[in-house]
Protein backbone atom coordinates (compact mmCIF):
# COMPACT_ATOMS: atom_id res chain seq x y z
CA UNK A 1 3.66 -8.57 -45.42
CA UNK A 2 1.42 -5.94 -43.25
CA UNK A 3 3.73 -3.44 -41.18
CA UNK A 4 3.43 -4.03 -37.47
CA UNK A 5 1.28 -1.52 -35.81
CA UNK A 6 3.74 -0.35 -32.89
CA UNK A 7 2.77 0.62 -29.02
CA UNK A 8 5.54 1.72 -26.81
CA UNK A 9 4.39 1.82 -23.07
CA UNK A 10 6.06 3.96 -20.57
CA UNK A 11 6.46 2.60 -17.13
CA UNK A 12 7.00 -1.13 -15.95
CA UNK A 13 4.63 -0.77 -12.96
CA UNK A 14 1.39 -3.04 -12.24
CA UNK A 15 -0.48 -0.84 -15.11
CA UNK A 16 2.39 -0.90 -17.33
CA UNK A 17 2.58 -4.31 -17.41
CA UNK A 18 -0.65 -5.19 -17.69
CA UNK A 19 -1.44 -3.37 -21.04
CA UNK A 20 1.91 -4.16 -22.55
CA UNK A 21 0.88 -7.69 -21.52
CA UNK A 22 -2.28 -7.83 -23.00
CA UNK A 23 -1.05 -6.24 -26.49
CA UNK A 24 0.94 -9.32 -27.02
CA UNK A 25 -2.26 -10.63 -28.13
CA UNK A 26 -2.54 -9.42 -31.37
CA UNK A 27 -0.24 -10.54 -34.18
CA UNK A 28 -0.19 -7.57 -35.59
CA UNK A 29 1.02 -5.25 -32.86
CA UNK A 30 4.80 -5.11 -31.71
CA UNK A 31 5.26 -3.87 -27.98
CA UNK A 32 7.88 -2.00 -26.63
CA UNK A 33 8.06 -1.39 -22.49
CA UNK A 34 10.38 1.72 -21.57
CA UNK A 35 11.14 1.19 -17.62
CA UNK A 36 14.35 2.83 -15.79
CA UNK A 37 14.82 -0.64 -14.09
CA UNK A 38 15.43 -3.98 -15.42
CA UNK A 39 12.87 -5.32 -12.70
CA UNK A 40 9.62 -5.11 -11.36
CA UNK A 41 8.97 -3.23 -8.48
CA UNK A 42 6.28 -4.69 -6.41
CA UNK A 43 5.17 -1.66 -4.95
CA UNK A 44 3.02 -2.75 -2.23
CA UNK A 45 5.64 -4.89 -0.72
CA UNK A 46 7.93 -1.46 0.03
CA UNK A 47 7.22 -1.12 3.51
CA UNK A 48 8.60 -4.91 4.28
CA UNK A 49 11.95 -4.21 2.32
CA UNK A 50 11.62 -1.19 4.78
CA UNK A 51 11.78 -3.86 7.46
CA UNK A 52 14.13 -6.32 5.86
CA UNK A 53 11.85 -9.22 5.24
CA UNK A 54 11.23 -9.00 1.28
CA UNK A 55 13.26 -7.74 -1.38
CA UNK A 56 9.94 -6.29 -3.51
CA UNK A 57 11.42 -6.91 -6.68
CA UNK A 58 10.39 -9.42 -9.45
CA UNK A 59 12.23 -10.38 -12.28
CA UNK A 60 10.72 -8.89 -15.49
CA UNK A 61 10.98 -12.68 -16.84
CA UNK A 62 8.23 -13.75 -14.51
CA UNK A 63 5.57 -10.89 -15.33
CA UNK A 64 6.34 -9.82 -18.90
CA UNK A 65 5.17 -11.86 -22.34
CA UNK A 66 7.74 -13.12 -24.04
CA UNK A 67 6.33 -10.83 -26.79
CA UNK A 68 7.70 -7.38 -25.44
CA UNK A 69 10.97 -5.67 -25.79
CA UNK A 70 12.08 -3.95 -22.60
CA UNK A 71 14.03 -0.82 -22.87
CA UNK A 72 15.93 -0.09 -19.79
CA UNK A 73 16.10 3.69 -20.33
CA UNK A 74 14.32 6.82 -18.51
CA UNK A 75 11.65 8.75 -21.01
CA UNK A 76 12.58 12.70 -20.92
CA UNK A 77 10.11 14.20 -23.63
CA UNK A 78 6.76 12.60 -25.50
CA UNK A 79 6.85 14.14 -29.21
CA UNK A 80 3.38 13.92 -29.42
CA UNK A 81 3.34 15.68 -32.88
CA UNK A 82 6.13 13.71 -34.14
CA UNK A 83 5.19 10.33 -32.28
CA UNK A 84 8.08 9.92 -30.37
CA UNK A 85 9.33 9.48 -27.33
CA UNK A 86 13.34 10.60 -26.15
CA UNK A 87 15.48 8.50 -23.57
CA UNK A 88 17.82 9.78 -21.40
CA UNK A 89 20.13 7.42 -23.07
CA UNK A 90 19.96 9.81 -26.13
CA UNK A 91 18.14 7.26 -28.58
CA UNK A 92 14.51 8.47 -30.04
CA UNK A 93 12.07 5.44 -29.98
CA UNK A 94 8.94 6.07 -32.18
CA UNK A 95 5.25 4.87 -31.83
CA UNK A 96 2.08 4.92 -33.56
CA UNK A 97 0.27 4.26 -29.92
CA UNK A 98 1.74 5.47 -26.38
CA UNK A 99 0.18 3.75 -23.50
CA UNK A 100 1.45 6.27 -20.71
CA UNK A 101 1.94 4.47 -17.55
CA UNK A 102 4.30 6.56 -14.68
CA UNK A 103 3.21 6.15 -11.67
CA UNK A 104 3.75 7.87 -9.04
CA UNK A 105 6.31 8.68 -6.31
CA UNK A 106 6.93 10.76 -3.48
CA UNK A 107 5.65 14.60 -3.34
CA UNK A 108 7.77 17.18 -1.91
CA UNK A 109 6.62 17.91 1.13
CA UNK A 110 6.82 21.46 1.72
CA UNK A 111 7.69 20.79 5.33
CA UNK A 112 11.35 22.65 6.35
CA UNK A 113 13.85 20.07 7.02
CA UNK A 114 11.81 17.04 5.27
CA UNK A 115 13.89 16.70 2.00
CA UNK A 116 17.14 16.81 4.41
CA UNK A 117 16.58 14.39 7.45
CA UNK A 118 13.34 12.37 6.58
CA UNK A 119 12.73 8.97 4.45
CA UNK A 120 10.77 8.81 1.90
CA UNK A 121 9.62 4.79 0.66
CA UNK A 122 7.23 5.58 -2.18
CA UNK A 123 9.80 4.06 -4.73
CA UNK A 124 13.01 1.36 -4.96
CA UNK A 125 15.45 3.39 -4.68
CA UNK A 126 14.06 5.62 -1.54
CA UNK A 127 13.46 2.72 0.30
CA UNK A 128 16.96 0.78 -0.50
CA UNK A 129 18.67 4.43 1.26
CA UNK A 130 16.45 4.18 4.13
CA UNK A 131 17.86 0.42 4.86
CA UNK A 132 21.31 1.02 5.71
CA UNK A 133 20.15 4.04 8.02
CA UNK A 134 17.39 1.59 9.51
CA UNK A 135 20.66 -1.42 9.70
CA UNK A 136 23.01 1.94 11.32
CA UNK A 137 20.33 3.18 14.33
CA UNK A 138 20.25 1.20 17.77
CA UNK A 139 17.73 -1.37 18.20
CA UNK A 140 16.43 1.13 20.61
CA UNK A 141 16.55 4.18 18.84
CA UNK A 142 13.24 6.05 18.51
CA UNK A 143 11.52 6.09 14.75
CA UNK A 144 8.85 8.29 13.87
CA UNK A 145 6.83 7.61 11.10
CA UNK A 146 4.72 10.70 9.39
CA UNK A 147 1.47 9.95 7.61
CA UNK A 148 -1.21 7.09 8.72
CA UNK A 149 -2.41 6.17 5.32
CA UNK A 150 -1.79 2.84 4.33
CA UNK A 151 2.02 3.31 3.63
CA UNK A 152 2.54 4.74 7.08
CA UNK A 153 0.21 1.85 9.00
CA UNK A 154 1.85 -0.76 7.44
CA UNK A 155 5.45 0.48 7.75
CA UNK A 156 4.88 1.17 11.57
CA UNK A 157 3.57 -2.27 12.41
CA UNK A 158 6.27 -3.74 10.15
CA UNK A 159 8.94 -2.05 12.18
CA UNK A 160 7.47 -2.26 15.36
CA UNK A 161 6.74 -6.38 14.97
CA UNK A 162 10.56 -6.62 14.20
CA UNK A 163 11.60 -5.14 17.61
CA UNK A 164 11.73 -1.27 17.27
CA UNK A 165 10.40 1.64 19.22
CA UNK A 166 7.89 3.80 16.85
CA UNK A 167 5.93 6.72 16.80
CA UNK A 168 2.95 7.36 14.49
CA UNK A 169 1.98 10.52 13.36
CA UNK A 170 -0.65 10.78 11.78
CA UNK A 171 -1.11 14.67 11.20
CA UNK A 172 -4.69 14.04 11.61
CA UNK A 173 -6.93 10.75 12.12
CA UNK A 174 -5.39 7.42 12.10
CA UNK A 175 -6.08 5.49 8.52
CA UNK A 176 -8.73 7.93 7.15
CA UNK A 177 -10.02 5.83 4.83
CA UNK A 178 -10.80 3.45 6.91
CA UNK A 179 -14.39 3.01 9.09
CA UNK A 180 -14.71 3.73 12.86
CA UNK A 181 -14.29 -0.18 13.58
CA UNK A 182 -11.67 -0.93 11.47
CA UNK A 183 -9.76 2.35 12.78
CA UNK A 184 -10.46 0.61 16.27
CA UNK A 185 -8.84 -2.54 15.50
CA UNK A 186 -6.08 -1.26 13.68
CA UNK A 187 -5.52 0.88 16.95
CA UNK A 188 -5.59 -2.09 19.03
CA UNK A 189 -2.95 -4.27 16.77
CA UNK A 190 -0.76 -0.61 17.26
CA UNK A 191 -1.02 -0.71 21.37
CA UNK A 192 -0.49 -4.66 21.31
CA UNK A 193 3.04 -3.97 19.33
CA UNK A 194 3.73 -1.12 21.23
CA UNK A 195 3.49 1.54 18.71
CA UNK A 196 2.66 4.94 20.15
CA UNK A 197 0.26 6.81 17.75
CA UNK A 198 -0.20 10.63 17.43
CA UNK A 199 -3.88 11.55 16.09
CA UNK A 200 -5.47 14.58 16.04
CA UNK A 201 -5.45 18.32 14.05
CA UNK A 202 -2.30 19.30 16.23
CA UNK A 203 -0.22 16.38 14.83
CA UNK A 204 0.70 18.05 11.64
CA UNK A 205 4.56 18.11 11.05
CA UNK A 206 6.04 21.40 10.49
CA UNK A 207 9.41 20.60 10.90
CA UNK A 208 11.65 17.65 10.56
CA UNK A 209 14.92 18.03 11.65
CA UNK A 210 17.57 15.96 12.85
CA UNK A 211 16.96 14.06 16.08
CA UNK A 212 13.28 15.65 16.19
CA UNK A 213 9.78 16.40 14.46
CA UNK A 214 8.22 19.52 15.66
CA UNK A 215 3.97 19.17 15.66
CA UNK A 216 1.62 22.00 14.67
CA UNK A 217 0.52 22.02 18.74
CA UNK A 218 4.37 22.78 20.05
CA UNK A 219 5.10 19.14 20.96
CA UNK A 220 8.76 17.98 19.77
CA UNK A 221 8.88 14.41 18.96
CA UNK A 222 11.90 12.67 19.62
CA UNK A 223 13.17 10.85 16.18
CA UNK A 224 16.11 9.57 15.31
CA UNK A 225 15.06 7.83 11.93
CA UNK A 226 12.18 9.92 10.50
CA UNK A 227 10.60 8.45 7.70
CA UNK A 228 8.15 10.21 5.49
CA UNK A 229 4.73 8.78 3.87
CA UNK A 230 2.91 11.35 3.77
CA UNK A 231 1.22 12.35 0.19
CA UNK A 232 2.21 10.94 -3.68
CA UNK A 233 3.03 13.13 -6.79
CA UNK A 234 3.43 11.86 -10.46
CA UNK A 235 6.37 12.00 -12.46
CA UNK A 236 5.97 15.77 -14.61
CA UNK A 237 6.81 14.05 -18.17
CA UNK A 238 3.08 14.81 -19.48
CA UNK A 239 3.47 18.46 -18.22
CA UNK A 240 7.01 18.82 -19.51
CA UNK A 241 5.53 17.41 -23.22
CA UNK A 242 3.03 20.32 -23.53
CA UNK A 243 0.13 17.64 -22.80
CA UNK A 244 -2.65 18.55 -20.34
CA UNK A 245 -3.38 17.65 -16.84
CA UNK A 246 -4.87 18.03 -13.48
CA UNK A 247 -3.75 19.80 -10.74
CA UNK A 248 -1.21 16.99 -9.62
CA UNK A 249 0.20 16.53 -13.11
CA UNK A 250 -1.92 13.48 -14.05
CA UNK A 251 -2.55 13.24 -17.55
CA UNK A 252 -6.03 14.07 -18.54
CA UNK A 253 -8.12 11.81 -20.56
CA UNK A 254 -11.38 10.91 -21.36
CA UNK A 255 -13.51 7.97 -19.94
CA UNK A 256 -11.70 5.66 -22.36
CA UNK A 257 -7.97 6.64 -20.99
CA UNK A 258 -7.71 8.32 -23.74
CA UNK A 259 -5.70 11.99 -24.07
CA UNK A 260 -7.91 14.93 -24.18
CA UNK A 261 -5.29 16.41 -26.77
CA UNK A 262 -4.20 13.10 -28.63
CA UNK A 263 -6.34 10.13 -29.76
CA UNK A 264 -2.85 7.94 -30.36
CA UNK A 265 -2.37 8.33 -26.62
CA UNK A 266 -3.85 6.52 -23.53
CA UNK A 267 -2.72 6.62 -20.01
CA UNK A 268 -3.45 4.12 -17.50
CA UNK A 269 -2.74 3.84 -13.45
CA UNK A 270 -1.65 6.22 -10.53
CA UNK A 271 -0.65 8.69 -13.55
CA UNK A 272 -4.16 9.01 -15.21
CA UNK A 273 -7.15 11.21 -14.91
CA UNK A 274 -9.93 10.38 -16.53
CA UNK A 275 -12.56 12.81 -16.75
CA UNK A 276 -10.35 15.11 -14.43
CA UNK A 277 -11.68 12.51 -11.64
CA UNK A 278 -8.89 10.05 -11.12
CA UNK A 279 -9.16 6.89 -9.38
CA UNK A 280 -7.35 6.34 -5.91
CA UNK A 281 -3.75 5.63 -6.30
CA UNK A 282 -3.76 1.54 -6.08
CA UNK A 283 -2.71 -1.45 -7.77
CA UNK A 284 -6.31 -2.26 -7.41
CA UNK A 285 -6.68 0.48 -9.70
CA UNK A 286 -3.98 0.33 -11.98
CA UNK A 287 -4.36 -3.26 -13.68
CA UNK A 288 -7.49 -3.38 -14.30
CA UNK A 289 -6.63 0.48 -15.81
CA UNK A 290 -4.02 -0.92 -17.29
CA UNK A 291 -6.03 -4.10 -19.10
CA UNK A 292 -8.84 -0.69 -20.35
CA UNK A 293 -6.01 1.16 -21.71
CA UNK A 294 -4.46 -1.74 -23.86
CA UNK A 295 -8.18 -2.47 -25.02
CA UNK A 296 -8.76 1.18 -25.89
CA UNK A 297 -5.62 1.09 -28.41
CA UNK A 298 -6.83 -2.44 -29.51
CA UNK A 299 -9.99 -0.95 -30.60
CA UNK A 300 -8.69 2.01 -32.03
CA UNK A 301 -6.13 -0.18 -34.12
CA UNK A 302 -9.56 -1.82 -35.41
CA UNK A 303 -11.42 1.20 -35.62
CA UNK A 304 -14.17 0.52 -33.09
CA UNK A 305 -15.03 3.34 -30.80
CA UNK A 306 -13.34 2.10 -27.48
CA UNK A 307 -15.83 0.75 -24.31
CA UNK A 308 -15.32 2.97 -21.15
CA UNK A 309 -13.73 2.34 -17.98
CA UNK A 310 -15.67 0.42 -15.45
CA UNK A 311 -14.19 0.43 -11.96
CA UNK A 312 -15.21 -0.91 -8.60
CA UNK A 313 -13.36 -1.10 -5.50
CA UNK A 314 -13.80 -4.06 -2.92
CA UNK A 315 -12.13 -1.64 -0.34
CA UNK A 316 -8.54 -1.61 1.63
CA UNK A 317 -6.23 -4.28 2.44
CA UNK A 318 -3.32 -2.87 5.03
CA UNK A 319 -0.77 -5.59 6.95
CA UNK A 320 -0.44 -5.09 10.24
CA UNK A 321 3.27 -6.63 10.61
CA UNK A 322 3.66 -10.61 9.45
CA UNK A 323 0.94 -12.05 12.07
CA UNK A 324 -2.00 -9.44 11.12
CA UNK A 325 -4.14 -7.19 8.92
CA UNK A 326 -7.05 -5.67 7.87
CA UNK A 327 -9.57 -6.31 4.93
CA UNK A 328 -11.34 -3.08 5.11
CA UNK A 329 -14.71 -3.48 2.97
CA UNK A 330 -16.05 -0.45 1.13
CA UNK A 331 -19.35 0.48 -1.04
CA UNK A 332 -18.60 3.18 -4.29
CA UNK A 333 -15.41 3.42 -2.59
CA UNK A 334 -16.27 4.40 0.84
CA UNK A 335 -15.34 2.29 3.77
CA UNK A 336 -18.84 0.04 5.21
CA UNK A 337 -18.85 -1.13 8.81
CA UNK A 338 -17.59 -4.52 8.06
CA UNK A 339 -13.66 -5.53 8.15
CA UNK A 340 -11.80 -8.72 8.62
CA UNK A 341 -8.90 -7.90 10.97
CA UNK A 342 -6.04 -10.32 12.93
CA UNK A 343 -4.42 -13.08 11.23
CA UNK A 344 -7.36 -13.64 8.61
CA UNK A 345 -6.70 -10.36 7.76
CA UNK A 346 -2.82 -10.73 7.43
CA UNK A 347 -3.73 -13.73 5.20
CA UNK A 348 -6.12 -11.86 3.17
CA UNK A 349 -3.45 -9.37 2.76
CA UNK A 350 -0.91 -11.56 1.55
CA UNK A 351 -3.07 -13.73 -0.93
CA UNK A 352 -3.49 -10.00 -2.42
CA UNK A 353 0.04 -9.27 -2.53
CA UNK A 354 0.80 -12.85 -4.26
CA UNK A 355 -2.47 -12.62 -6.15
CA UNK A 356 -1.33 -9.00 -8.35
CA UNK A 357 2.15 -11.12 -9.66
CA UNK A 358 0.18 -13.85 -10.18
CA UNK A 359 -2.42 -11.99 -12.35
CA UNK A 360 0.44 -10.00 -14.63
CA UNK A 361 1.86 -13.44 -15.21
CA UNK A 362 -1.00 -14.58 -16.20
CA UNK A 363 -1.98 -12.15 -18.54
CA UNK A 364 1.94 -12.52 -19.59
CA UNK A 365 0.96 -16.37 -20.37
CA UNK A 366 -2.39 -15.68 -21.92
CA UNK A 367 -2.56 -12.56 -23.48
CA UNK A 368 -6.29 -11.33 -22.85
CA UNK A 369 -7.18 -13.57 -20.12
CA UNK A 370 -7.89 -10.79 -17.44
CA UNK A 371 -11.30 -9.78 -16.96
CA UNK A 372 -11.59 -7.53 -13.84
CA UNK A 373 -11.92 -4.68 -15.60
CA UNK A 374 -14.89 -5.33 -17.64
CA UNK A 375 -16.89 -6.78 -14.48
CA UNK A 376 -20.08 -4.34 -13.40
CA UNK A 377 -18.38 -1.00 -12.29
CA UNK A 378 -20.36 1.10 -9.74
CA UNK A 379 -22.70 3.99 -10.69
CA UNK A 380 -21.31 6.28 -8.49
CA UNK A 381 -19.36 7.28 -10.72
CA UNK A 382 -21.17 8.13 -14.08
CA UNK A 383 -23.64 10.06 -11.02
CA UNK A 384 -20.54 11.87 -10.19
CA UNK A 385 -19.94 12.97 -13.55
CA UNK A 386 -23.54 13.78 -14.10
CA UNK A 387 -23.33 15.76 -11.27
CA UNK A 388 -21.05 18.08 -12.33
CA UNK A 389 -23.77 18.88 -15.39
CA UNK A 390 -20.86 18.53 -18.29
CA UNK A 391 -19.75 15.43 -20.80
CA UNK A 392 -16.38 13.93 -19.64
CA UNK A 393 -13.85 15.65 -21.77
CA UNK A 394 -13.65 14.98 -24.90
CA UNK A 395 -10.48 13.16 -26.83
CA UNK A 396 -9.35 14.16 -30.33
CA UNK A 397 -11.94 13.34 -32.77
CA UNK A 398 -9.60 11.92 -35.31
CA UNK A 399 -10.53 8.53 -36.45
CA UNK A 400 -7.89 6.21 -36.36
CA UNK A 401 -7.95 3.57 -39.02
C-alpha cells in the first residue's frame, strides 16, 4: 500500500478552506486543517454581528470535505527544516506540504489611547467584545467609527440603519477605493441614515480616549463607543519561523504561491505575497488563491512544474445597512465609472455573501469543481512585474518527486 502524501493547512479562513477542500481530491493525499476555532468565520459578515443581525459563523460541517481532519489548536512555530509544525496545545503535527493560510487581523494602530478605549472588528473574537459594549451604551449615545474602507462603510450604515447616532471618520476621503460616483452615492445612503461623515486630510485620529477622538485639525469628536477599522496586519508566524516576508509580514512567494525559501511550502490569501506584490486583502482574493495554492502542491506531488496565479478583480461590493449597497465595478483593479447602488446593490451584496459559503461547500462536495481561478487573469499584472525589470522571485529549485 503507497504511504499517503500528507498536507497540513494552517488557517480555516475562505483560503484555507478552499485548498484543504480541493486536496480531498486526490486519493493519495491526507489533509489536515489546523484552525484555533471549531467554526468558520465568515469574515465579511463581521460588521452585521457588529449590529446584531447575523452571527457570522458557519459550522465547519457545512464548508469542509468530509475528507479533512480539523485540528482545533493555534500553530506557534513552522519547522521548516524538520517539516513540522508546533501547537500551542504542545503536540508536533508533521507534513510533507504546508499550505500556509493566516489571514489577517487587526494592526496596532500606533494611535495613543486606541488599544485602550477603541474596538477593533477585524476578527470573532474582537467583534463578540464590542457587542456587549454596543448592548451597554444608550440608544442615543454617540459612536464614532475610524476608517472609511469597506469595514468602516459598512459598519456605519449597519449601525446607523438599526437606530444609532454615528460619526464617520474617515482620516482622509470617504471609501478610497471607490470612483467619484460611487463615493457620491455611498454619501447620499450616509445623509439619508443620518450618519455624519468626517472627510478630509485633517480627519486623521491622533488620539482615542475615553468619551472622545481628537482629529489631526484640533476638532474633538464626541464618542462614547469608538470602534476602530482602520488598517489589517497578518499574524507574525512566518516571521517568527525564520521564513521571509514583506514589509507587513506576508509570506513571500513566487508567482506559484510558492515560498521563496521552501518548495514544500505554499501560502495562499490575505497572508501571501507573491512576487513581493500581494493581492488586496479579500475573499475575492483568497479562494480563488486558495484553489492555486492546493493546485501548486497537487502538481508538485506529480512533479509538474506548477501553472501561475491568474487573478482578476470584478471590483467592490460594500452593504449599505439591510435595504442597500454598492457594486462598485473596477478594470485591473481600479474602480471604472460604473456602480450599481440602492437595493440592487444590497442584493448584489448579499448573493456575494451567500455565494462564498456556497462555493467552499461546493468545492467541499466536489473536490476540484472550482474554476475561478484559472479564468483569464488581467495583464496588469505580469506589466507590473515587468516593470520593475526583475523575474518574480524565485522558489527553491528542488524538484519534488
Amino acid at each position: 500500500m503507497t504511504e499517503k502524501t500528507t498536507v497540513v493547512v494552517i488557517g480555516g479562513g475562505y483560503a484555507g478552506v478552499m485548498a484543504a477542500n480541493r486536496l480531498t481530491a486526490r486519493d493519495d493525499v491526507s489533509v489536515t486543517l489546523v484552525n484555533p476555532r471549531p467554526d468558520f468565520v465568515h469574515r465579511i459578515r463581521l460588521h452585521q454581528l457588529a449590529a446584531g443581525n447575523d452571527d457570522a459563523v458557519v459550522a465547519y460541517r457545512d464548508v469542509l470535505a468530509e475528507g479533512v481532519r480539523l485540528v482545533v489548536d493555534r500553530v506557534t512555530r513552522i519547522d521548516a527544516a524538520g517539516r513540522a509544525v508546533d501547537l500551542a496545545g504542545g503536540d508536533t503535527v508533521g507534513y510533507d506540504y504546508l499550505v500556509y493560510a493566516v489571514g489577517s487581523g487587526s494592526a496596532d494602530p500606533g494611535v495613543p489611547g486606541a488599544a485602550e478605549f477603541a474596538y477593533p472588528i477585524a476578527d470573532l473574537e474582537e467583534t463578540l467584545r464590542l457587542r456587549p459594549a454596543l448592548d451597554a451604551a444608550p440608544a442615543t449615545a454617540p459612536i464614532t467609527v475610524v476608517g472609511a474602507g469597506p469595514t468602516g462603510i459598512e459598519t456605519a450604515a449597519e449601525l446607523a440603519e438599526a437606530g444609532r447616532r454615528v460619526t464617520l471618520v474617515c482620516g482622509g476621503v470617504l471609501g478610497p477605493y471607490l470612483h467619484a460616483r460611487g463615493r457620491r452615492s455611498v454619501a447620499r445612503r450616509f445623509a439619508a441614515l443620518g450618519v455624519t461623515v468626517l472627510e478630509g486630510p485633517g480627519t486623521k485620529v491622533t488620539a482615542v480616549r475615553r468619551e472622545a477622538v481628537e482629529l489631526a485639525d484640533g476638532r474633538e469628536v464626541e464618542s462614547a463607543l469608538t470602534i476602530w477599522t482602520a488598517g489589517f496586519g497578518v499574524p507574525d508566524l512566518a516571521v517568527r519561523s525564520g521564513l521571509r516576508t514583506d514589509a507587513l509580514g506576508r509570506l513571500l512567494t513566487d508567482e506559484t504561491l510558492t515560498s521563496v525559501d521552501d518548495v514544500r511550502i505554499v501560502a495562499a490569501g490575505d497572508s501571501a505575497a507573491p512576487s513581493g506584490m500581494a493581492l488586496r486583502m479579500s475573499c475575492q482574493a483568497a479562494m480563488p488563491l486558495g484553489a492555486r495554492a492546493a493546485d501548486t502542491v497537487a502538481d508538485r506531488i506529480d512533479g509538474k512544474v506548477p501553472g501561475e496565479l491568474n487573478e482578476k478583480f470584478a471590483g467592490q461590493c460594500i452593504s449599505l445597512g439591510r435595504e442597500a449597497g454598492i457594486f462598485q465595478f473596477a478594470k485591473h483593479d481600479v474602480a471604472v465609472w460604473f456602480h450599481v447602488g440602492g437595493r440592487p446593490g444590497a442584493k448584489l451584496k448579499e448573493k456575494v455573501c451567500s455565494g462564498v459559503v456556497k462555493h467552499l461547500a461546493d468545492e467541499a462536495g466536489k473536490p476540484g469543481s472550482y474554476g475561478l481561478h484559472r479564468i483569464k487573469g488581467s495583464a496588469r499584472r505580469r506589466e507590473l512585474l515587468a516593470a520593475r525589470g526583475e523575474e518574480a522571485p524565485a522558489g527553491n529549485p528542488e524538484r519534488v518527486a
